[in-house]
Protein backbone atom coordinates (compact mmCIF):
# COMPACT_ATOMS: atom_id res chain seq x y z
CA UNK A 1 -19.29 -18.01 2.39
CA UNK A 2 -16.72 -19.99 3.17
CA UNK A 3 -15.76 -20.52 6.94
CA UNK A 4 -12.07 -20.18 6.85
CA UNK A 5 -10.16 -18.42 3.83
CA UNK A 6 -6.49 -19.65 3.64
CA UNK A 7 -3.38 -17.35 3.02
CA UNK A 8 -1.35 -19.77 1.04
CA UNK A 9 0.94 -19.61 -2.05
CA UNK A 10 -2.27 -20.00 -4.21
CA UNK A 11 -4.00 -17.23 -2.93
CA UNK A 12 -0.39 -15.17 -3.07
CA UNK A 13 -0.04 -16.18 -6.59
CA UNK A 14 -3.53 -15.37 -7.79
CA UNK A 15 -3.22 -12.11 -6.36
CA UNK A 16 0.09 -11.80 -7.55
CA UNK A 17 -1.17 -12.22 -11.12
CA UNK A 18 -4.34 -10.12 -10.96
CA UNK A 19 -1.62 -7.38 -10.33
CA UNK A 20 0.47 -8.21 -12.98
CA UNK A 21 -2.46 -8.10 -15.40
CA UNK A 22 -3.48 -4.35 -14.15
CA UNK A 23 -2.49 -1.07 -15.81
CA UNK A 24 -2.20 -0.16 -12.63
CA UNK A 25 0.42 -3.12 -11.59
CA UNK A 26 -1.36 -3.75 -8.21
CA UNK A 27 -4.33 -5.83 -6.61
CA UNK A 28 -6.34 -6.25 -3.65
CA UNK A 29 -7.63 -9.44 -2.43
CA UNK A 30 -10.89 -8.17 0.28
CA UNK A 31 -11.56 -10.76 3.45
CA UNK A 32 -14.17 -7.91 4.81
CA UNK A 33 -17.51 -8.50 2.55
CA UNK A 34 -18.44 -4.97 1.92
CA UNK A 35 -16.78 -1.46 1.92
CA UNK A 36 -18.98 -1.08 5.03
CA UNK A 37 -17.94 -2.87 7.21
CA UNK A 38 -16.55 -1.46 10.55
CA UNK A 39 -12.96 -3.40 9.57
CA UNK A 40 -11.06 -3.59 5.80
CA UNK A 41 -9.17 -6.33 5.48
CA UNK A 42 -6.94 -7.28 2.72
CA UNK A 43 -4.21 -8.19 0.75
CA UNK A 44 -2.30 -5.79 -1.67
CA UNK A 45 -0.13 -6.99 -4.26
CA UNK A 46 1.42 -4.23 -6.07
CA UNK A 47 4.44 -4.96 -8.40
CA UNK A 48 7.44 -2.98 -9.57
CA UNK A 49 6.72 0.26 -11.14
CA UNK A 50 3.22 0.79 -9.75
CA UNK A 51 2.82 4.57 -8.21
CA UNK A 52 0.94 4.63 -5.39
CA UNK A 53 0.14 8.74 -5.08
CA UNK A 54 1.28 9.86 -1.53
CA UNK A 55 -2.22 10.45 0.70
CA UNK A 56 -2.44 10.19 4.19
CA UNK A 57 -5.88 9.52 6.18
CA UNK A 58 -7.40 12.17 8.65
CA UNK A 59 -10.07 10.10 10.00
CA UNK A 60 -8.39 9.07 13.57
CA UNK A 61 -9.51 5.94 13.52
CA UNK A 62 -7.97 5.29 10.19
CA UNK A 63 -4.63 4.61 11.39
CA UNK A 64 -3.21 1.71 8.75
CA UNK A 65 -1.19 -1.69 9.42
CA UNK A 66 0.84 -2.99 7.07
CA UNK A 67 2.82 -6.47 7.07
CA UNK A 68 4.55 -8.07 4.47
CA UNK A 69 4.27 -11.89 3.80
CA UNK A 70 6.40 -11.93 0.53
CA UNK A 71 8.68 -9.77 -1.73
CA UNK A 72 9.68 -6.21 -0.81
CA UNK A 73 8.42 -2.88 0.29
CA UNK A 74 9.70 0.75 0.99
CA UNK A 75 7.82 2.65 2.94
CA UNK A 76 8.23 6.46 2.55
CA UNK A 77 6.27 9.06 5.14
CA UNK A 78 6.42 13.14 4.58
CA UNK A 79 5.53 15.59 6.29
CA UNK A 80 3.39 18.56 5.42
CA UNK A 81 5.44 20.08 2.91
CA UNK A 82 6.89 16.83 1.17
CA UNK A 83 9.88 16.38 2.88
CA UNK A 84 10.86 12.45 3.93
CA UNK A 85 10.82 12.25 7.64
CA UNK A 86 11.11 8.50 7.38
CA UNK A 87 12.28 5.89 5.03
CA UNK A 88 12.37 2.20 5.56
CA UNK A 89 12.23 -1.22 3.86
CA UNK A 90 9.94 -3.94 5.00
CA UNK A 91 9.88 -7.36 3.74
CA UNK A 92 9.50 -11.05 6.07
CA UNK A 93 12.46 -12.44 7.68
CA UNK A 94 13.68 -9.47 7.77
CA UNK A 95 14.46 -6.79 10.56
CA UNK A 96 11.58 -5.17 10.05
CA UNK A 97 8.39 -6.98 8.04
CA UNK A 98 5.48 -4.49 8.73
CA UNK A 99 4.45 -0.84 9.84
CA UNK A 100 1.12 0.69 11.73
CA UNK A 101 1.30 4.56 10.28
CA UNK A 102 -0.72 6.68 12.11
CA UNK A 103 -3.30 8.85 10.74
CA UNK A 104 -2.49 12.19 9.10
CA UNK A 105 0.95 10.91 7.96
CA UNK A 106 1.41 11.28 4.38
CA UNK A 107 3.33 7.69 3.03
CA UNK A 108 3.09 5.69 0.25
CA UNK A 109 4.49 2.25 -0.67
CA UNK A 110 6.71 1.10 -3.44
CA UNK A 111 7.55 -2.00 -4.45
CA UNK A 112 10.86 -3.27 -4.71
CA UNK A 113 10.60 -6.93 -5.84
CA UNK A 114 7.97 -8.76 -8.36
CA UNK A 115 5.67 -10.86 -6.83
CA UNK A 116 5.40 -8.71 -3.43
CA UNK A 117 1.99 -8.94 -1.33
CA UNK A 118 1.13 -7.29 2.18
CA UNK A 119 -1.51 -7.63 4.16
CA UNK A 120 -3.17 -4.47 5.69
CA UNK A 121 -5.68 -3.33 8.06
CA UNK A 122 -7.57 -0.68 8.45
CA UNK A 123 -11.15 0.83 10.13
CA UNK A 124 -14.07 0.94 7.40
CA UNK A 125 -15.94 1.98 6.05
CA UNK A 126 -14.18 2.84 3.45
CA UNK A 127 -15.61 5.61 1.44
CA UNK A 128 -14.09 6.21 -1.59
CA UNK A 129 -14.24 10.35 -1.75
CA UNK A 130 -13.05 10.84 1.37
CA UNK A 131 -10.48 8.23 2.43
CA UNK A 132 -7.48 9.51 1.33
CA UNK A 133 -6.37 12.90 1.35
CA UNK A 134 -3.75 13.23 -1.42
CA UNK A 135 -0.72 15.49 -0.70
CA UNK A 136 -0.48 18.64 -3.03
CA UNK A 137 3.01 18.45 -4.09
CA UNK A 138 3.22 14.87 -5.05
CA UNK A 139 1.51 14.12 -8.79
CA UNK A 140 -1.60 12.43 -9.21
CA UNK A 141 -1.39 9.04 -10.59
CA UNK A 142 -1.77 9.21 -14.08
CA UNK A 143 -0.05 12.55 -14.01
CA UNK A 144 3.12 12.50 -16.69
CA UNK A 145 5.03 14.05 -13.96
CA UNK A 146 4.56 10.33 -11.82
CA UNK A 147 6.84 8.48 -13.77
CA UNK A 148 9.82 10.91 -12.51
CA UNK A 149 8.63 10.70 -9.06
CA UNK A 150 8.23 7.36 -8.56
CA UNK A 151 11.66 6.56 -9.78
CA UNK A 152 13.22 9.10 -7.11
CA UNK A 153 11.06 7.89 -4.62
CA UNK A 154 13.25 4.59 -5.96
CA UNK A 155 16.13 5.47 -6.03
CA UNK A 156 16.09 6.21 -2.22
CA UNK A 157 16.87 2.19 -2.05
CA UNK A 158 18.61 1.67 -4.00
């Protein structure tokens, strides 16, 4: 283990890269050791054109912090039924470079630039089954009807 774990252009980059080389055009880089652990720590890098299926988290102590140290994000929350009750664009050095969204808000994240990497926190464990509670009327990933909804989701900022 090593005593101090830098965030520095390397580590961006390598992360950075490990997305790019996904089908799934995103990456996360852990700092918490195991999926048990009472805190998740990480970075995301998700590129352009990576659907991340709308979910929310019911757990209330699984409210979720995001904040952006490169590139660009839109953030898009919903309520219930689908319908955008917020919309915003994060990225550093700008007005606004993060978000905490509480728990039982449906969001996702899209990415608006290559190369862009958050860093996010959130209460563990993480348990894979039940962490996220996908909404019904957005498609799966995967889904052929994804494609379509990611690029409206999109087009919102454009």
């Amino acid at each position: 283990m090593r005593p101090v774990t830098l965030i520095d252009i390397a580590l961006l980059e390598a992360t950075t890269a490990a997305a790019r080389g996904s089908a799934r055009l995103r990456m996360n880089h852990n700092f918490h050791a195991s999926e048990a652990e009472p805190a998740n720590r990480l970075l995301n890098a998700i590129e352009p054109g990576s659907y991340v299926t709308p979910h929310r988290h019911l757990d209330p102590a699984k409210d979720e912090t995001f904040v952006v140290l490169r590139g660009r994000f839109g953030l898009v929350c919903f309520d219930e039924h689908g319908t955008i009750t917020h919309r915003v664009v994060l990225e550093p050095g700008g007005p606004i470079a993060g978000a905490n969204v509480a728990y039982g808000t449906f969001h996702t994240l899209l990415s608006l630039a290559p190369g862009s990497v958050f860093f996010e926190a959130k209460a563990g464990p993480y348990v894979k089954i039940s962490d996220k509670d996908w909404a019904p009327w957005a498609p799966r990933e995967g889904d052929p009807a994804a494609a379509a909804y990611l690029a409206k989701l999109e087009a919102l900022f454009d």
